[in-house]
Every structure is written in C-alpha cells, then in structure tokens.
C-alpha atoms as a PDB file:
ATOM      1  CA  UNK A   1      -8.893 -14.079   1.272  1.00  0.00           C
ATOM      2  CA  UNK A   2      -6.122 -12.973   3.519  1.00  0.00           C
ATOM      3  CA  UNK A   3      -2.832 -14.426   1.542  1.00  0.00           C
ATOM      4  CA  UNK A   4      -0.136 -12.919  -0.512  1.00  0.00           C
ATOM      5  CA  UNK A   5      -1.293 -15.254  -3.256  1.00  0.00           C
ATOM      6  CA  UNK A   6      -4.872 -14.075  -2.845  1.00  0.00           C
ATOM      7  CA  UNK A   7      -4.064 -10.491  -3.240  1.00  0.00           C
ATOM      8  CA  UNK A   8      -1.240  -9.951  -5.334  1.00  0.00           C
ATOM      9  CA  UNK A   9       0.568 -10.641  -8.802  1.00  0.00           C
ATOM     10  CA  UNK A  10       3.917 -10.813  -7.293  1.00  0.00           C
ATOM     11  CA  UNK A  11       4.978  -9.642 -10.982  1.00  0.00           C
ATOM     12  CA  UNK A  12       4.113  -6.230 -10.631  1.00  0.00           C
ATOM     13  CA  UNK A  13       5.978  -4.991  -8.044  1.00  0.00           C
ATOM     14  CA  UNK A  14      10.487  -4.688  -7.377  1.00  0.00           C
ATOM     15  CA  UNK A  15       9.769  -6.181  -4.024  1.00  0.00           C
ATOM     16  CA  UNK A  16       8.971  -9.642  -5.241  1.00  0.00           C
ATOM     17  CA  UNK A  17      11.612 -11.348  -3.468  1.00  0.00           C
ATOM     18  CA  UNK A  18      10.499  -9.591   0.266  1.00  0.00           C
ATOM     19  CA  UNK A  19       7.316 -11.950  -0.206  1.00  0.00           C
ATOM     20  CA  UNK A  20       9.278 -14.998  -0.526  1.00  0.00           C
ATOM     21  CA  UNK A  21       8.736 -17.790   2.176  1.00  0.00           C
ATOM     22  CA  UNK A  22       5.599 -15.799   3.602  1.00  0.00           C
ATOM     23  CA  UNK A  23       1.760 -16.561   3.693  1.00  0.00           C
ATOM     24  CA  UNK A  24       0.485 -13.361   4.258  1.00  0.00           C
ATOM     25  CA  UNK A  25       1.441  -9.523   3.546  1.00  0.00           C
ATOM     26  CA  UNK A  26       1.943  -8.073   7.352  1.00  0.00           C
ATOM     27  CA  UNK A  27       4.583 -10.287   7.539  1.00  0.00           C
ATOM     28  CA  UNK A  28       6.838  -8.114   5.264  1.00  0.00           C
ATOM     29  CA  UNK A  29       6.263  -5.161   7.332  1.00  0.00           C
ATOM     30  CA  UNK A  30       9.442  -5.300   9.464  1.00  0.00           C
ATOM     31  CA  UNK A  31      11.714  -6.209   7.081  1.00  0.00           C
ATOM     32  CA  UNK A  32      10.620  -3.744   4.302  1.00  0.00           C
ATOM     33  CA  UNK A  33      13.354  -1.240   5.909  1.00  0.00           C
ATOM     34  CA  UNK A  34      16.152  -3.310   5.333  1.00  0.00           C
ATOM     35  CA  UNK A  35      15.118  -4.854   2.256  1.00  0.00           C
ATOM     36  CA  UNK A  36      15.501  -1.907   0.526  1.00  0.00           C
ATOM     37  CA  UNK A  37      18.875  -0.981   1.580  1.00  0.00           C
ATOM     38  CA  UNK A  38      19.853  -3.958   0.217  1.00  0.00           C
ATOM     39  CA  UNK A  39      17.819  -3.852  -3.204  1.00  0.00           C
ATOM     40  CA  UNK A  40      18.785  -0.343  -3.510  1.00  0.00           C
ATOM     41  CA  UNK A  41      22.473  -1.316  -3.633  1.00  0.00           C
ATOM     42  CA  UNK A  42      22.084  -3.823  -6.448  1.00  0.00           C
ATOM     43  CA  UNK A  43      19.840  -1.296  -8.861  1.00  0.00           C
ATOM     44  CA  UNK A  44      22.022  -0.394 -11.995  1.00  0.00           C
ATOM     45  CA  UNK A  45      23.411   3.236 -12.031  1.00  0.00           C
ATOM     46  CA  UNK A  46      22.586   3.978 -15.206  1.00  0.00           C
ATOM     47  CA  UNK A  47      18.881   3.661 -14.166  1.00  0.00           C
ATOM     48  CA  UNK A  48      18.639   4.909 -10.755  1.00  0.00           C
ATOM     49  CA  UNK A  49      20.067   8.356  -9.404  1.00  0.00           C
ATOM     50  CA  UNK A  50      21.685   7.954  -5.616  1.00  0.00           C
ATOM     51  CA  UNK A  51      21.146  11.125  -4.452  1.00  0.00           C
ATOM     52  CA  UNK A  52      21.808  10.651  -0.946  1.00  0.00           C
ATOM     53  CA  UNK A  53      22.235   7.749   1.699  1.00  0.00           C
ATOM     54  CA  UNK A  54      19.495   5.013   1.632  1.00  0.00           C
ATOM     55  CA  UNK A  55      17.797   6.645  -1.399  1.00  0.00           C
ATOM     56  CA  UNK A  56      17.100   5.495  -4.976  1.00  0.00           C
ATOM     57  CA  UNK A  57      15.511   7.279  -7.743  1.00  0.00           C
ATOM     58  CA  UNK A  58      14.850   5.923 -11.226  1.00  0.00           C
ATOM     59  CA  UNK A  59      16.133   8.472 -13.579  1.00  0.00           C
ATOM     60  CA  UNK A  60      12.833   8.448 -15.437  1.00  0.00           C
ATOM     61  CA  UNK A  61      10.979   9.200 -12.008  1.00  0.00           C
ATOM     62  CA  UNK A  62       9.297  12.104 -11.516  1.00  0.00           C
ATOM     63  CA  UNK A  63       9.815  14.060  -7.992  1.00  0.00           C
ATOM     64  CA  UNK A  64       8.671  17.371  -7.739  1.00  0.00           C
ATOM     65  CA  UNK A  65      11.261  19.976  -5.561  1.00  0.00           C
ATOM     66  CA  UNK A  66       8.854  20.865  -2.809  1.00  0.00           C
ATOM     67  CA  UNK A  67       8.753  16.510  -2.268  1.00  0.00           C
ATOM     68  CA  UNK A  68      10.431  15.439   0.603  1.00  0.00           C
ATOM     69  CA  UNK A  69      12.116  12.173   0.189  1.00  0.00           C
ATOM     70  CA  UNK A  70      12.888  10.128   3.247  1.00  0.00           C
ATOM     71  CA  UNK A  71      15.700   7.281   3.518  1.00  0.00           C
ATOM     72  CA  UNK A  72      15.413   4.291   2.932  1.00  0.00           C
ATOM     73  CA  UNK A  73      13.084   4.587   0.040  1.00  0.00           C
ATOM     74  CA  UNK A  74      13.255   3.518  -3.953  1.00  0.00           C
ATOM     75  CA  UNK A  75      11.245   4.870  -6.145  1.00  0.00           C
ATOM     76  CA  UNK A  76      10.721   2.893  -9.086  1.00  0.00           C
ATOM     77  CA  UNK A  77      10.470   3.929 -13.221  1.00  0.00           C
ATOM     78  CA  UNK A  78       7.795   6.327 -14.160  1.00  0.00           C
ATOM     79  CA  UNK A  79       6.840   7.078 -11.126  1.00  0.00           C
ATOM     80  CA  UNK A  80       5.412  10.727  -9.655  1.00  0.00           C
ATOM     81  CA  UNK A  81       5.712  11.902  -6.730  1.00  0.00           C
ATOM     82  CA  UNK A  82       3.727  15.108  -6.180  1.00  0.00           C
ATOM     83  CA  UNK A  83       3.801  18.503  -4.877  1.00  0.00           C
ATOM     84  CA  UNK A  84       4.535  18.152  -0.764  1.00  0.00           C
ATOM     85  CA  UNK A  85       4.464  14.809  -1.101  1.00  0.00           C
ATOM     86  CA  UNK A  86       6.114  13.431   2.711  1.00  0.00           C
ATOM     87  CA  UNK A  87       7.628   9.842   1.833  1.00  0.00           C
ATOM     88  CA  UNK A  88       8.552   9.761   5.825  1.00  0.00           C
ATOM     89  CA  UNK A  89      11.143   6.725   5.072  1.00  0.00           C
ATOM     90  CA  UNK A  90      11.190   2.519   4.739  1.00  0.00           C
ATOM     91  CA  UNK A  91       8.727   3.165   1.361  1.00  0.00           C
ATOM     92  CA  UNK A  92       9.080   1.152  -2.382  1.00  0.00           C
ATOM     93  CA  UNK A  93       7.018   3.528  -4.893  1.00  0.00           C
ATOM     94  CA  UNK A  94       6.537   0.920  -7.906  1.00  0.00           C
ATOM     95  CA  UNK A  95       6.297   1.356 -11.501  1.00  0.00           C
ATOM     96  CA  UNK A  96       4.276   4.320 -12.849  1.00  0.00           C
ATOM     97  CA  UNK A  97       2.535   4.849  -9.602  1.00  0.00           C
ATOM     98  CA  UNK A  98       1.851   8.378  -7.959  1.00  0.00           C
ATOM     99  CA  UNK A  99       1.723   9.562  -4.294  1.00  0.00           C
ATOM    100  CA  UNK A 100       0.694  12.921  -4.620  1.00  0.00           C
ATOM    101  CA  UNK A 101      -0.050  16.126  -3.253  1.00  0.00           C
ATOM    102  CA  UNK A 102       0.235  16.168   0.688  1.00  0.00           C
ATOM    103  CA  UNK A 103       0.395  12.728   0.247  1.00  0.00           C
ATOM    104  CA  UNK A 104       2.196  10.487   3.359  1.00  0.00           C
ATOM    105  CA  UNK A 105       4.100   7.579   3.444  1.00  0.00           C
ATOM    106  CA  UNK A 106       5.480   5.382   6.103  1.00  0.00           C
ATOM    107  CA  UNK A 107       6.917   1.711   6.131  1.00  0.00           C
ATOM    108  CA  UNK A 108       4.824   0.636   2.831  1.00  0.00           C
ATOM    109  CA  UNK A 109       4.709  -0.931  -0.499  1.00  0.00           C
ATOM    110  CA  UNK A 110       2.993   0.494  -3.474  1.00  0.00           C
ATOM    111  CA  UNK A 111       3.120  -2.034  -5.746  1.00  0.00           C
ATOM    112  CA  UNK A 112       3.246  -0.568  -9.794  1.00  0.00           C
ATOM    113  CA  UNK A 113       0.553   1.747 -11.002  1.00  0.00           C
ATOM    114  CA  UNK A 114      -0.897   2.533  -7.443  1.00  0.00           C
ATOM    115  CA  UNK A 115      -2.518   5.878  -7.186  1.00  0.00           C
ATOM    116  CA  UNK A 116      -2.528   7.782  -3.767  1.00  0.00           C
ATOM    117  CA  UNK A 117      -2.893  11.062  -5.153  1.00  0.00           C
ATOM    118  CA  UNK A 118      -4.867  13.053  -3.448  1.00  0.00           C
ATOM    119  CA  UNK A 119      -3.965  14.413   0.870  1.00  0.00           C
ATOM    120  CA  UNK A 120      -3.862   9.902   1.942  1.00  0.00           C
ATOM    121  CA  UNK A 121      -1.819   9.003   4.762  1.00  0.00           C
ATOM    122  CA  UNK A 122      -0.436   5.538   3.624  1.00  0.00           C
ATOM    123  CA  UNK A 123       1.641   3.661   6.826  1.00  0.00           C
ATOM    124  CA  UNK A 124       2.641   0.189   7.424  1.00  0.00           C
ATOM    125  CA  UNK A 125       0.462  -0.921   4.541  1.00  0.00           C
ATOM    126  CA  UNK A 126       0.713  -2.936   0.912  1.00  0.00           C
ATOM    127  CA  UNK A 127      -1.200  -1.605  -2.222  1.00  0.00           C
ATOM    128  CA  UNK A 128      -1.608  -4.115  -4.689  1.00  0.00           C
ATOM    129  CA  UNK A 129      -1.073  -3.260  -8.306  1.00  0.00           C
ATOM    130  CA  UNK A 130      -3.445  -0.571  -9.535  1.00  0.00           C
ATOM    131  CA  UNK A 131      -4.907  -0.029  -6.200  1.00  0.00           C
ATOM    132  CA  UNK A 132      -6.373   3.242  -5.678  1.00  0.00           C
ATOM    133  CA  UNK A 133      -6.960   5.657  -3.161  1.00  0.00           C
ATOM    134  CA  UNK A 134      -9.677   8.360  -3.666  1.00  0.00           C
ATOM    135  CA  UNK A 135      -8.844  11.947  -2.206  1.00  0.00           C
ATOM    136  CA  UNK A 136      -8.662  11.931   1.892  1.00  0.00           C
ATOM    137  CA  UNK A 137      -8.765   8.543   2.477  1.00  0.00           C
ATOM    138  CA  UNK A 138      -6.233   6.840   5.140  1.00  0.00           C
ATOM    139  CA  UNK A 139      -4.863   3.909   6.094  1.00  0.00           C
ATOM    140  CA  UNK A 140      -5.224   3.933  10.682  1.00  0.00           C
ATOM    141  CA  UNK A 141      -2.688   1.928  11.744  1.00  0.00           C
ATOM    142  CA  UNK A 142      -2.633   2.105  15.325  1.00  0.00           C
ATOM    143  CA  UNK A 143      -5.478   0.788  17.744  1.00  0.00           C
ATOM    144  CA  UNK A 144      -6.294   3.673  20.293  1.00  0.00           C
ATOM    145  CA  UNK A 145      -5.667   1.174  23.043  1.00  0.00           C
ATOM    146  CA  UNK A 146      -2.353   0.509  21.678  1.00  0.00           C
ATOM    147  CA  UNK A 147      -2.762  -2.911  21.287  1.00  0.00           C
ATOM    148  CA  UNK A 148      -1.797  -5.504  19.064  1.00  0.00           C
ATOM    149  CA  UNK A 149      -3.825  -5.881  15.629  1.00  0.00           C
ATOM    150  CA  UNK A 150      -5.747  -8.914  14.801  1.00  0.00           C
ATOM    151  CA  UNK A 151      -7.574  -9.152  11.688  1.00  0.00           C
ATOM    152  CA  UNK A 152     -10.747  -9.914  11.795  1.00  0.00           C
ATOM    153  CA  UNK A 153     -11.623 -12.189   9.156  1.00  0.00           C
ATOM    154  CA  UNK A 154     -15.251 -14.096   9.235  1.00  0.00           C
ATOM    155  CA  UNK A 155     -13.844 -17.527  10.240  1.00  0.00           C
ATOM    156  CA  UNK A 156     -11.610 -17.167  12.839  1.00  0.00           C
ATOM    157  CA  UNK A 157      -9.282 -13.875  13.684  1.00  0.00           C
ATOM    158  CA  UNK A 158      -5.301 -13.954  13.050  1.00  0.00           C
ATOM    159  CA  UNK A 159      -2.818 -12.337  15.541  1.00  0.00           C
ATOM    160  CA  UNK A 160      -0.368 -10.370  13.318  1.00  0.00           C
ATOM    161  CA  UNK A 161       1.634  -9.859  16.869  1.00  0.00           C
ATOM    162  CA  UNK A 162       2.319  -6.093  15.565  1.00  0.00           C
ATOM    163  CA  UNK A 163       1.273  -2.778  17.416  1.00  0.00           C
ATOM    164  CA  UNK A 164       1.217  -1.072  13.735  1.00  0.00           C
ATOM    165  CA  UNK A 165      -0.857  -2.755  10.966  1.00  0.00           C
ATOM    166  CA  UNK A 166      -2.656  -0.469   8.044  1.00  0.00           C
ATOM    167  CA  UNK A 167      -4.192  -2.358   5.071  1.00  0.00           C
ATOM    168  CA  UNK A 168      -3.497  -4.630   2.923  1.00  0.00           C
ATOM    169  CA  UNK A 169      -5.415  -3.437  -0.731  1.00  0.00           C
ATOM    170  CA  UNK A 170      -5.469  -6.585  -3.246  1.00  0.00           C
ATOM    171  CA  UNK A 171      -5.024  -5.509  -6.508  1.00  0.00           C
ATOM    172  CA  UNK A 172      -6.812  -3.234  -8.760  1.00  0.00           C
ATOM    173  CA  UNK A 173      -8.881  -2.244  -5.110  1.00  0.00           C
ATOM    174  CA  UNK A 174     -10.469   0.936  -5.202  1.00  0.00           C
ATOM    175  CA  UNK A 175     -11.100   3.356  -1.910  1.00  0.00           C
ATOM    176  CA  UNK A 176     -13.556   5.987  -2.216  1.00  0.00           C
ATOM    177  CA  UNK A 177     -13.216   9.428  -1.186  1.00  0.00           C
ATOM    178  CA  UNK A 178     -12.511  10.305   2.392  1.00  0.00           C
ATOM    179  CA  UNK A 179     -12.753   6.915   3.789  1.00  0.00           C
ATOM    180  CA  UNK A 180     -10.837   5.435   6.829  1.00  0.00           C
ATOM    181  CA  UNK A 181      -9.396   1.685   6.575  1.00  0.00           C
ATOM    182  CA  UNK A 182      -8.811   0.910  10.242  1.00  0.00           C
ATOM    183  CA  UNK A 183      -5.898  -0.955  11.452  1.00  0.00           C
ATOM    184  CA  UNK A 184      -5.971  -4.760   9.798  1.00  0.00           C
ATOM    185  CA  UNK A 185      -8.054  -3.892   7.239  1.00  0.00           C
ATOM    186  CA  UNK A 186      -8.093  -6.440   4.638  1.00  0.00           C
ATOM    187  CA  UNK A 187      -9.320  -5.440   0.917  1.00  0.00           C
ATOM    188  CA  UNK A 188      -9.895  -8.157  -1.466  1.00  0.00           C
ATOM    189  CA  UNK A 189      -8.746  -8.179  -5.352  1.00  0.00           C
ATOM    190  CA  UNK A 190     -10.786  -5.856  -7.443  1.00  0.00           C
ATOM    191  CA  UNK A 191     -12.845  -4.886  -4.475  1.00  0.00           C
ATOM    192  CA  UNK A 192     -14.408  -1.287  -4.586  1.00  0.00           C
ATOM    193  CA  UNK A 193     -15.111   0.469  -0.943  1.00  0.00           C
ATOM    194  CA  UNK A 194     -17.881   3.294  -1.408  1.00  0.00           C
ATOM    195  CA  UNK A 195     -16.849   7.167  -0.309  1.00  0.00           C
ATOM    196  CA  UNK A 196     -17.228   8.246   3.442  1.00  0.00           C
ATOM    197  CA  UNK A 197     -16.967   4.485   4.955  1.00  0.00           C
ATOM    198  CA  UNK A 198     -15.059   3.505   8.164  1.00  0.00           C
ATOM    199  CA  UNK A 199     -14.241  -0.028   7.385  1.00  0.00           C
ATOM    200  CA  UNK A 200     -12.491  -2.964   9.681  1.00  0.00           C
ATOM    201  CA  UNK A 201     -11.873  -6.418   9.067  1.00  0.00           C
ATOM    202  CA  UNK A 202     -11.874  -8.381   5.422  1.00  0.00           C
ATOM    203  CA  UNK A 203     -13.706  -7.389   2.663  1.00  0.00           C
ATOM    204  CA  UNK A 204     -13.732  -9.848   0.022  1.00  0.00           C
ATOM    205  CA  UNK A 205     -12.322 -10.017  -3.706  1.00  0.00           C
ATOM    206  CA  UNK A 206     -14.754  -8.424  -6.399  1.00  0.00           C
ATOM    207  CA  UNK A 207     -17.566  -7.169  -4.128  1.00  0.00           C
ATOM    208  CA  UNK A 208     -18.606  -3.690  -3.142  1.00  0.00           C
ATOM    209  CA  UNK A 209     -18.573  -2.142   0.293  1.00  0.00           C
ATOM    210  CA  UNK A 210     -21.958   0.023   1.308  1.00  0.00           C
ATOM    211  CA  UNK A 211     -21.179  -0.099   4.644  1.00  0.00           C
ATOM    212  CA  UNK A 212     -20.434  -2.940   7.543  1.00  0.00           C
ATOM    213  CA  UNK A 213     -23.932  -4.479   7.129  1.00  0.00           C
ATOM    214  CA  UNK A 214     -23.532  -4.424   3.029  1.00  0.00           C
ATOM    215  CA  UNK A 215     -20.932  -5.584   1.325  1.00  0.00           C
ATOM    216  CA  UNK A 216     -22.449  -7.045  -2.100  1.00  0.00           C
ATOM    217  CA  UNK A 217     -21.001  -9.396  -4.749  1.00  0.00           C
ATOM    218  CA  UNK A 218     -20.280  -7.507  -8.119  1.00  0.00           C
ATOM    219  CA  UNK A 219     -22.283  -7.976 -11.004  1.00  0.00           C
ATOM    220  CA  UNK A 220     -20.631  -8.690 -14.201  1.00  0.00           C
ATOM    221  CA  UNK A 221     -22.328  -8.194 -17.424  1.00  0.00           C
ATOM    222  CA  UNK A 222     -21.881 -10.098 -20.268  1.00  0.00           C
ATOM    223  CA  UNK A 223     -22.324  -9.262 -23.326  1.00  0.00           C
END
C-alpha cells in the first residue's frame, strides 16, 4: 500500500522520470530540487516562459500577480496558481492543477489535476493525480521531537531516514476540510479522509477514514 506503483499512474505527472529506480515516493524528496533544474532546462521555449533563474512557466499557466513564485519550481500547462499563493521553492505544479489562495508549497509534487485550493500548507509531500485537498487542511511534516519519520504501516514500520516527511496522497485521494495529515502519512488510491481528522500512519486504497478506530472499505454500487 506504500509503493510508487501502488499510488500513482506515473503518466500523469512531468516528473515521471524522478520515480525511476525507486520503490517508494519519500525517496524522491531530496532530489526533487535538482531534478527540476535540470527538467526545466530541457522544456521547449515556445511552451514555457523563463522568467527568472530556476523558474518555468507554461505559457498557458495561469499565475495571478499577487503569487509569489519561488525557484526552482515548474509549473506545468493549464495550471492556476491563485491569489497569494507562496510556492516557497523545489515545487512541480502538474497539468491543470491549482494551488490557490494562501496556499503553501515546499519541496513537493502535485501530480496533474491536483487541487489545493483553499489556505493548505503542502511540504515535502506527493499528490497523486486528482488528489484533493479540502479548505485548511495540511500536510505536518516535522515530528515535534525532531526526529526521524517512520511510517507506520500495519505490518511492520519503514525508516524513511528523513527529519521532513508530509504525505504521500495516492491518486484521486480526497482530504476533507481542515484536517491535519501528520508526518508519514500514507493515503491510499481513491481513499476519502472525513473533515476535522488528525490522521497518522497508512490508510488504505478505496476506503473511508472516520477517525483512527474507523477506517471502512467503500461500497460500490452496481447498477
């Protein structure tokens, strides 16, 4: 529940290649930096304005003025980026995804069509494709101890050997209003975390999350 492969359609994203030779997504974290400073300098000009050092903008992108656009960061076609939006730097904003208002970013991946829209603080984190964010809710990505992050999945934990960890969001995930994923959080593909919930550990693909003593299996109807 915990791999790249489990998570993500590496399709849907410019950052394909940064998964390469990995098993799971917090191992990308330290390289995402200078990964895209060396994307960015292969992206065609006639697609992406250069505005300044470190910084890529597809020309169909939409940035607002009051934005304020960190380096090294790409943002990719069709994407918005909001009114005081604060991409801090090391960030890849895919494909028709938008980080909006008040919005933070740091050291991430938003693969295409991810929605933070809405006052999230985003940081050393990957959103899988349509992953959403409801208003207020964070990614923590530092213990208070200041130790390193394990994840706790059910089995058996995994050291990530990193201080800084958010979450990893499989795709089409969905966080509910005002909720906090502590650090190593772990969302599953299609999984759907309800408003107001301080969550830790792995919560898996297609199942809803109540709170820590009820997470419950989807229902699908047929018809």
């Amino acid at each position: 529940m915990t791999e790249i492969r489990d998570l993500f359609d590496l399709s849907k994203t410019i950052a394909s290649g940064l998964f390469e030779g990995k098993t799971y997504p917090w191992e990308v974290l330290s390289e995402i930096k200078a990964y895209i400073l060396k994307l960015g300098e292969t992206l065609p000009a006639d697609e992406y304005d250069h505005p300044e050092e470190g910084v890529w903008i597809a020309k169909d992108a939409k940035v607002f003025p009051s934005a304020y656009i960190g380096s090294p960061c790409i943002i990719d076609h069709g994407a918005e980026v909001r009114h005081c939006a604060f991409i801090r730097e090391s960030a890849i904003v895919g494909k028709n995804a938008v980080v909006g208002n008040s919005t933070e970013l740091k050291n991430v991946i938003l693969f295409d069509s991810v929605q933070v829209p809405h006052y999230n603080y985003v940081g050393d984190s990957v959103l899988g494709y349509k992953a959403h964010m409801g208003a207020g809710s964070i990614t923590s990505n530092v213990k208070s101890d200041k130790s390193l992050v394990v994840i706790k999945q059910p089995d058996a934990p995994l050291e990530t050997g990193r201080k800084k960890v958010g979450a990893m969001l499989g795709d089409f995930a969905e966080v509910g209003c005002n909720s906090v994923l502590n650090p190593g959080t772990v969302i599953g593909r299609n999984a759907q975390i309800y408003p107001v919930s301080c969550v830790r550990g792995v919560v898996p693909a297609n199942s809803i999350y109540k709170n820590k003593d009820s997470i419950v299996i989807k229902q699908f109807r047929t018809f």
